[in-house]
Protein backbone atom coordinates (compact mmCIF):
# COMPACT_ATOMS: atom_id res chain seq x y z
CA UNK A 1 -15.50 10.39 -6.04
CA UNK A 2 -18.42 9.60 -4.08
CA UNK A 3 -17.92 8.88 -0.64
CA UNK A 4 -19.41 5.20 0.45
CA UNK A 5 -20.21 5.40 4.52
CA UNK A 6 -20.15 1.85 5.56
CA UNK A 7 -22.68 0.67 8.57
CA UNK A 8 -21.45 0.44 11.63
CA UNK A 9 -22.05 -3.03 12.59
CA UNK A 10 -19.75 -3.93 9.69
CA UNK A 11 -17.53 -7.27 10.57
CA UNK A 12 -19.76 -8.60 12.27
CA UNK A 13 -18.99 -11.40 9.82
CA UNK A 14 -17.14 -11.68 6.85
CA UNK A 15 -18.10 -14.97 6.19
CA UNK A 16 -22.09 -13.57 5.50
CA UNK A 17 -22.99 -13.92 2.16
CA UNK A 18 -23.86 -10.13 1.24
CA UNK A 19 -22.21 -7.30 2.92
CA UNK A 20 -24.21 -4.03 2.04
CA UNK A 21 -22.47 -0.72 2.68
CA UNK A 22 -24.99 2.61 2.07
CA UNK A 23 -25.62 2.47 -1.90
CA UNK A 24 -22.87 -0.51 -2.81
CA UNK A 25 -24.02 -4.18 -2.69
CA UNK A 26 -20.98 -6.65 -1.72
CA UNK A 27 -21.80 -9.83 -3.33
CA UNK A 28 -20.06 -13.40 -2.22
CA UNK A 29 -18.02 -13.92 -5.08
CA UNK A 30 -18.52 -17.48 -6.92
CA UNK A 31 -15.75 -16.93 -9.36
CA UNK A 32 -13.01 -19.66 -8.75
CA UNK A 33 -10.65 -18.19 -11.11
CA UNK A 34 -7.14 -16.44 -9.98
CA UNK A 35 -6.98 -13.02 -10.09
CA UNK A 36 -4.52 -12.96 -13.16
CA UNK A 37 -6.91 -14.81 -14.99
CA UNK A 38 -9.71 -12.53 -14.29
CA UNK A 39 -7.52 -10.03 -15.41
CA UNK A 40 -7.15 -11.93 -18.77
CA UNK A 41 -3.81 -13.80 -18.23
CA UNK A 42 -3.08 -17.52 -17.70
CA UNK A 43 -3.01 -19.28 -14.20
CA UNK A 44 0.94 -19.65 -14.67
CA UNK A 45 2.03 -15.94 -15.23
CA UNK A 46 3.96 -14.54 -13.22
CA UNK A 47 2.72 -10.59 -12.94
CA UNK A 48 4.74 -8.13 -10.89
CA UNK A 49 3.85 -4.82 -8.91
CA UNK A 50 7.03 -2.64 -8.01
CA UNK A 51 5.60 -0.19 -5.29
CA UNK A 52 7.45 2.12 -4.66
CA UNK A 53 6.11 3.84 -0.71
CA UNK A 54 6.76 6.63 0.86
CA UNK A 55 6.06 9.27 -1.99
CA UNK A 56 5.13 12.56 -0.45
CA UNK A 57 7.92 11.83 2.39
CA UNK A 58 10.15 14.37 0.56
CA UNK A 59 11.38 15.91 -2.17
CA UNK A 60 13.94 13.22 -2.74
CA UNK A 61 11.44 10.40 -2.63
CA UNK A 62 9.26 12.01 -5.40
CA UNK A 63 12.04 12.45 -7.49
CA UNK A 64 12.57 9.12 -7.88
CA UNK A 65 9.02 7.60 -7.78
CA UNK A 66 8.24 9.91 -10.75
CA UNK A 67 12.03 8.82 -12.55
CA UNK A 68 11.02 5.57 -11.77
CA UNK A 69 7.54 5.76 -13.80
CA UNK A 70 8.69 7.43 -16.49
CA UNK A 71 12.20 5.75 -17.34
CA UNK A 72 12.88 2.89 -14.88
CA UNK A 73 10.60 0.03 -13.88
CA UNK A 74 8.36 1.32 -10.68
CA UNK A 75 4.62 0.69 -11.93
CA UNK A 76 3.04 1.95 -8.97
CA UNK A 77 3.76 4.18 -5.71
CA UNK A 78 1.51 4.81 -2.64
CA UNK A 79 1.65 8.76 -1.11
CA UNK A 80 1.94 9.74 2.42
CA UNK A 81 -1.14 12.70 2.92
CA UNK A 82 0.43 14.02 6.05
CA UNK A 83 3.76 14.79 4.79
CA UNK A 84 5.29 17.97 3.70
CA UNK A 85 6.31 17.00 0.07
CA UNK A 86 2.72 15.68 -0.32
CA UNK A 87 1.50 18.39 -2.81
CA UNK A 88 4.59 17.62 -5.11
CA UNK A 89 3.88 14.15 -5.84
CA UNK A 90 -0.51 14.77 -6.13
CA UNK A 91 0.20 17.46 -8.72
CA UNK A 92 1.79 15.40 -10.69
CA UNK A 93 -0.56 12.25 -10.11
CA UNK A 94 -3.08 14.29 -11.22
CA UNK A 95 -1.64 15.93 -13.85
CA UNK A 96 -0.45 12.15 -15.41
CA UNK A 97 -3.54 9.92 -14.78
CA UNK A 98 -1.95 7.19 -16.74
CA UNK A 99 0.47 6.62 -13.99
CA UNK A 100 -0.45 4.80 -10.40
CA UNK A 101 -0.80 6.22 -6.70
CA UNK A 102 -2.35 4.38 -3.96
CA UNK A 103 -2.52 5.79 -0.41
CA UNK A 104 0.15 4.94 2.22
CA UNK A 105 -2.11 5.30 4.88
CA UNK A 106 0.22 7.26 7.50
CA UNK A 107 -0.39 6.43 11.40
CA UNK A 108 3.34 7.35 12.56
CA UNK A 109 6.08 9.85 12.42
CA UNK A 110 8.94 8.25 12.76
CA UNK A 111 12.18 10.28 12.05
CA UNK A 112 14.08 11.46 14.93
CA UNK A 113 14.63 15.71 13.51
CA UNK A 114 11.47 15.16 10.45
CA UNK A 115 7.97 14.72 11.55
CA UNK A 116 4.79 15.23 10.95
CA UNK A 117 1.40 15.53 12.24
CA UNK A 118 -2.44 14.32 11.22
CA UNK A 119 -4.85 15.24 8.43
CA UNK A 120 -7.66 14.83 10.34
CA UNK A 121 -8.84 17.41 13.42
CA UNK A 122 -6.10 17.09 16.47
CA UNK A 123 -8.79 17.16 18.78
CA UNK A 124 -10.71 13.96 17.15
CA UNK A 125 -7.78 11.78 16.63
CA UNK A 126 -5.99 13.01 20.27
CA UNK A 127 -4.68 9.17 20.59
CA UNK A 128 -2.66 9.17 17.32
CA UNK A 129 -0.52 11.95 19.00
CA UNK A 130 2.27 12.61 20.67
CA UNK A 131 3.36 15.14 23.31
CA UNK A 132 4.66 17.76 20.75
CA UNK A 133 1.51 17.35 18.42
CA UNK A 134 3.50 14.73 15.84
CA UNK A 135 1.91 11.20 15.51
CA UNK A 136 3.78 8.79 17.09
CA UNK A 137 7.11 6.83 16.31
CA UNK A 138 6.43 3.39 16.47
CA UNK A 139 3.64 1.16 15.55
CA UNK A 140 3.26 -0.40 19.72
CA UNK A 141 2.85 3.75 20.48
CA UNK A 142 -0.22 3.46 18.04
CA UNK A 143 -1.41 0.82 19.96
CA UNK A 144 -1.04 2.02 23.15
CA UNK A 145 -2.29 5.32 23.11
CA UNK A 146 -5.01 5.55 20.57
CA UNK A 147 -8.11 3.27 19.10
CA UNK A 148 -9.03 1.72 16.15
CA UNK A 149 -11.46 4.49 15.70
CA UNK A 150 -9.10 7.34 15.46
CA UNK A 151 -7.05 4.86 13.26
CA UNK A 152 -10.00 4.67 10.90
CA UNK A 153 -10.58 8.50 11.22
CA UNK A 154 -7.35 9.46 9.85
CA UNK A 155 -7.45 7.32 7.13
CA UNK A 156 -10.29 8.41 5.71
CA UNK A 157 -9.15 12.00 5.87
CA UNK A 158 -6.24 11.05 4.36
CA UNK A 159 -7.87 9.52 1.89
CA UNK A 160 -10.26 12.50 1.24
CA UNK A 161 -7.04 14.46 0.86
CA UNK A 162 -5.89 12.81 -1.88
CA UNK A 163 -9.07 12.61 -3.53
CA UNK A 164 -9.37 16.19 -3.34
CA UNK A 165 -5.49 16.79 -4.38
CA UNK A 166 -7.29 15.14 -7.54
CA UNK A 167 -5.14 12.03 -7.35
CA UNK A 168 -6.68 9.18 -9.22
CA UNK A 169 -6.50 6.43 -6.58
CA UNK A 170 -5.63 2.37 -6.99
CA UNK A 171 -5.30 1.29 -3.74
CA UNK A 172 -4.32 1.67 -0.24
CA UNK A 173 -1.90 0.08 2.02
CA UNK A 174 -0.29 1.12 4.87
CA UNK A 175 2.99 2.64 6.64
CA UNK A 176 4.64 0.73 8.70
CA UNK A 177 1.58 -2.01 8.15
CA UNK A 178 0.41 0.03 11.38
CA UNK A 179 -2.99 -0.88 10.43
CA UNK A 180 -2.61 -4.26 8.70
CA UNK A 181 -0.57 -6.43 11.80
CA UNK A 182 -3.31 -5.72 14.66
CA UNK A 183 -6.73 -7.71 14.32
CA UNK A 184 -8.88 -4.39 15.28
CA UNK A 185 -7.13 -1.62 13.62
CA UNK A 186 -7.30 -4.51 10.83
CA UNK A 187 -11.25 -3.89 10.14
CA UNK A 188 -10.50 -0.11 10.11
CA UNK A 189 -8.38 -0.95 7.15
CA UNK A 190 -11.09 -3.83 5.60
CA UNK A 191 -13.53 -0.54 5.84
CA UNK A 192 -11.85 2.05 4.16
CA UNK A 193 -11.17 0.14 1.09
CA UNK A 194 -14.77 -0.96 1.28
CA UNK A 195 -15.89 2.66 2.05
CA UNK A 196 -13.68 3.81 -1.34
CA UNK A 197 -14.11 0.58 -3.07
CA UNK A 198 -10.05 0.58 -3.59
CA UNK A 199 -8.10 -2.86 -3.55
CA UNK A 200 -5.73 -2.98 -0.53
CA UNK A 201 -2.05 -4.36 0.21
CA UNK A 202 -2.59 -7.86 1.38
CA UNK A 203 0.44 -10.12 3.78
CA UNK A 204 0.66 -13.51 2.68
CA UNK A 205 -1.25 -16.36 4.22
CA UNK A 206 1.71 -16.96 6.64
CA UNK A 207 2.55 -13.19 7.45
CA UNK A 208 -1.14 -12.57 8.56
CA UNK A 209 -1.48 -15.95 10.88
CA UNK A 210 1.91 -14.82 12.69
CA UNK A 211 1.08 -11.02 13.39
CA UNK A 212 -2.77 -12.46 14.00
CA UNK A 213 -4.26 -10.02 11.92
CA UNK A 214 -7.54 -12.27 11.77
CA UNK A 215 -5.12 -15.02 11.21
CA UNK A 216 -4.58 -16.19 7.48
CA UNK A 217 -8.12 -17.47 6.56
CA UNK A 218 -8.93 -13.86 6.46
CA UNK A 219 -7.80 -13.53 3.06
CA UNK A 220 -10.17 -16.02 1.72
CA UNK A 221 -12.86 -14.88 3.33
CA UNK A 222 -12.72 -11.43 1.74
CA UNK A 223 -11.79 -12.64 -1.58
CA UNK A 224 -14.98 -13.84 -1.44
CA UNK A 225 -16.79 -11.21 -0.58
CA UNK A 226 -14.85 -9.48 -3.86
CA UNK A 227 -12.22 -7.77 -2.30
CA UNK A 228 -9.48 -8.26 -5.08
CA UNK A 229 -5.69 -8.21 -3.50
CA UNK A 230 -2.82 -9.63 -5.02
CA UNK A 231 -1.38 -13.51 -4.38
CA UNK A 232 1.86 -12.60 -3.04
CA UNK A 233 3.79 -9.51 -1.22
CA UNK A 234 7.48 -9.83 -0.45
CA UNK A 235 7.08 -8.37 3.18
CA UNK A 236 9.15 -10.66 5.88
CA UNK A 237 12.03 -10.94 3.27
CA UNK A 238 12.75 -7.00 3.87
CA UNK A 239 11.63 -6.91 7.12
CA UNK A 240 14.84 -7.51 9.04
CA UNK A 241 18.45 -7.15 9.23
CA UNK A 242 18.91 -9.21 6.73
CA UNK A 243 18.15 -7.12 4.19
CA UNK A 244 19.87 -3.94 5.54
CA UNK A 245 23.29 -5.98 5.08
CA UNK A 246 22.18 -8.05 1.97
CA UNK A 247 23.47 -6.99 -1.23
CA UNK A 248 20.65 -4.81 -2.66
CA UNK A 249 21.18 -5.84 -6.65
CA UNK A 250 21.43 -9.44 -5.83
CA UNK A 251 19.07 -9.47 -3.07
CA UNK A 252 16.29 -8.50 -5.77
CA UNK A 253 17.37 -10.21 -8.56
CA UNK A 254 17.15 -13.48 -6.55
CA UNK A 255 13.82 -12.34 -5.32
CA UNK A 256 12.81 -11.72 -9.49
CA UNK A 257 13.80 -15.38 -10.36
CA UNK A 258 11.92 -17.37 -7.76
CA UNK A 259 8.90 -15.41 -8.53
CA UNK A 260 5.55 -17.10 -7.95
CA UNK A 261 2.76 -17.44 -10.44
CA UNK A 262 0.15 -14.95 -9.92
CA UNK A 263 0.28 -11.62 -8.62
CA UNK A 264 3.02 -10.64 -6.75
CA UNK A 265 3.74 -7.21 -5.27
CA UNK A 266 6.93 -6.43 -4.06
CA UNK A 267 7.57 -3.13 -2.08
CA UNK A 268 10.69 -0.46 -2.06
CA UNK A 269 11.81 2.71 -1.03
CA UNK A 270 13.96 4.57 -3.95
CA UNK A 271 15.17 7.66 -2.88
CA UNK A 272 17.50 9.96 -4.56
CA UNK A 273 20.75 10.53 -2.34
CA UNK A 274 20.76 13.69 -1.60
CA UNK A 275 21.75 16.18 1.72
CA UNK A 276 17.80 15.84 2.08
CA UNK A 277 17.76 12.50 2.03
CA UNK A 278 20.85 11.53 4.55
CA UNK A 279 19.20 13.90 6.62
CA UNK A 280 16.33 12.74 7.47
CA UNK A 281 16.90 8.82 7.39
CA UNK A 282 19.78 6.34 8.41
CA UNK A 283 18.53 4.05 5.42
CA UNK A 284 19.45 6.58 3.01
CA UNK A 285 22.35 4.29 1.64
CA UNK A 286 19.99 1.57 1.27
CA UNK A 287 17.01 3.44 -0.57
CA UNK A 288 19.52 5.15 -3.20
CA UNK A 289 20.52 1.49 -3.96
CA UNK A 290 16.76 0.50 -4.12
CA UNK A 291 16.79 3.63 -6.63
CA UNK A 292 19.25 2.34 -8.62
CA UNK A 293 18.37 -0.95 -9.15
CA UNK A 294 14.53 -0.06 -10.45
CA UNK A 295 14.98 2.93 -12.06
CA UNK A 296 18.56 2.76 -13.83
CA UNK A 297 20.19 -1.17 -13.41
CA UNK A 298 20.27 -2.83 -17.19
CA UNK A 299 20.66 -6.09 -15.23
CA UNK A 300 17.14 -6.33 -13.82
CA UNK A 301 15.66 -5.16 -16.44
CA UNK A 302 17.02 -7.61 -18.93
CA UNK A 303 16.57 -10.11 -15.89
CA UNK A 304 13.07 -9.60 -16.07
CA UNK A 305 12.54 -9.74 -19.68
CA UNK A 306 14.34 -13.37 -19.56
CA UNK A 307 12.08 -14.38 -16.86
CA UNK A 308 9.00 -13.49 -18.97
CA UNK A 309 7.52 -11.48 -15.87
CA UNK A 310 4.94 -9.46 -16.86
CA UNK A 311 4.66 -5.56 -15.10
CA UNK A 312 1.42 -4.49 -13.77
CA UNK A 313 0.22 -1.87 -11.93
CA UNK A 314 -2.95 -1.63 -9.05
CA UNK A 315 -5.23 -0.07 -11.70
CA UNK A 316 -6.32 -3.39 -13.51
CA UNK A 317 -7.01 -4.53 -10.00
CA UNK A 318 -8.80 -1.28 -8.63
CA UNK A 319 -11.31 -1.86 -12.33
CA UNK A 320 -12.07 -5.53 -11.17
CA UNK A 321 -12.84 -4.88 -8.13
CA UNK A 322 -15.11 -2.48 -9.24
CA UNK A 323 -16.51 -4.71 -11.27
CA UNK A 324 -17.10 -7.14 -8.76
CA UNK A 325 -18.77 -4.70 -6.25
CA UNK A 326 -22.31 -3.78 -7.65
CA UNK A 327 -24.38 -0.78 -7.59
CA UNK A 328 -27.73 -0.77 -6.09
């Protein structure tokens, strides 16, 4: 794909009328339609992305992400470029274009025994690392040690990686939301899906105005610039504690039947429970119950089916977006 450099005085202001990145013309969108109805469907569907992150982590990760595609109800999955299983999960992306794999953009490392380290050069992202040579832990490390320009450095090389793995890209989002909760690592996100032209993972109104990522208006002032994101993510339900003692089936079937209209994504982490698995996370419980419930539960399936929700992946979105964004 061709690479799209974006100018550096970028976000300036998003509420300009015409945002021009070298060779690709953003155009203030006048369309007042939803995004579901764009896509062909009426105002009052309810459509539904299951992500399913962290592919790439390991090998028990990308067995069920690709279960999941083929036999359960996962319609899209986002790949970690840094991580050892990485190759595992591209090769088959590639080798089933049908199927959809977004970038999980990767700014941390944070398993206590299983880490990892950048894509990009050590010596031009220095910030994003640790003492031993991993990226960092946690998010506040991120923040404290590196800048938004490493941030955006890494990205695109993880990105590129992809790209070159031959993985046919929908959209990005990001780890941890390292990039999506701080206002100025923010725009390093807001220019790699401009510099790729890729839809990315989008917090609600209310999740952006209380991590002050731009606050919430944000989100209306890209949509109108063309970005296309989806109307909903399930984020601060499975953010917490909450969820880690919740009952997993009815946690999500709950979730499934006070659905919104529009777009909704809703993010998990099925894992196969393996030695692997146990090993590397304390959540390994948790994600094998995630696994079960997408990939093998007759209950949410049928659930879904009597709800009339309607599965989607990121590609319909990646094609209108590129629709909406106009070559020169």
């Amino acid at each position: 794909m061709k690479r799209r450099i974006i100018a550096n005085t970028y976000c300036q202001s998003l509420l300009a009328g015409i945002l021009c990145v070298n060779g690709l013309t953003f155009a203030q969108s006048g369309n007042q339609k939803t995004v579901a109805e764009q896509l062909g469907y009426k105002a009052t569907d309810r459509l539904l992305i299951i992500n399913n992150d962290d592919a790439g982590m390991c090998h028990s990760a990308n067995l069920a992400t690709i279960e999941g595609m083929e036999k359960g109800l996962i319609t899209s999955s986002t790949i970690m470029a840094p991580c050892p299983w990485m190759s595992e999960i591209a090769e088959y992306a590639k080798n089933n274009p049908d199927k959809g794999f977004g970038v999980h953009l990767t700014h941390t490392s944070e398993w206590k025994y299983y880490r990892w380290g950048s894509v990009a050069s050590k010596d031009k992202v220095k910030g994003l690392l640790d003492k031993d040579g991993y990226l960092h832990r946690g998010v506040m490390e991120v923040y404290a040690n590196s800048s938004p320009e490493e941030a955006l450095i890494e990205g695109r090389a993880q990105i590129q990686k992809l790209i070159d793995a031959g993985v046919p890209l929908t959209h990005i989002d990001s780890h941890m939301g390292t990039v999506q909760v701080h206002p100025e690592y923010f725009k390093a996100y807001i220019q790699l899906a401009a510099e790729f032209n890729l839809p990315m993972r989008m917090a609600s109104w209310e999740t952006m105005e209380r991590y002050g990522a731009g606050n919430g208006k944000l989100r209306d002032e890209l949509k109108a610039q063309g970005f296309i994101f989806t109307d909903n993510f399930i984020h601060d339900e499975v953010s917490g504690d909450a969820y880690g003692k919740a009952n997993t089936k009815e946690f999500w079937m709950n979730i499934i039947k006070n659905l919104k209209p529009g777009i909704t994504e809703l993010f998990i982490h099925a894992t196969v429970l393996t030695d692997e698995s146990r090993s590397i996370t304390g959540s390994a419980q948790k994600r094998a119950e995630e696994y079960q419930c997408f990939v093998h539960d007759p209950d949410i399936k049928k659930l879904l089916k009597d709800e009339g929700v309607i599965l989607i992946g990121y590609r319909p979105l990646m094609e209108l977006q590129r629709k909406t964004f106009m070559q020169k």
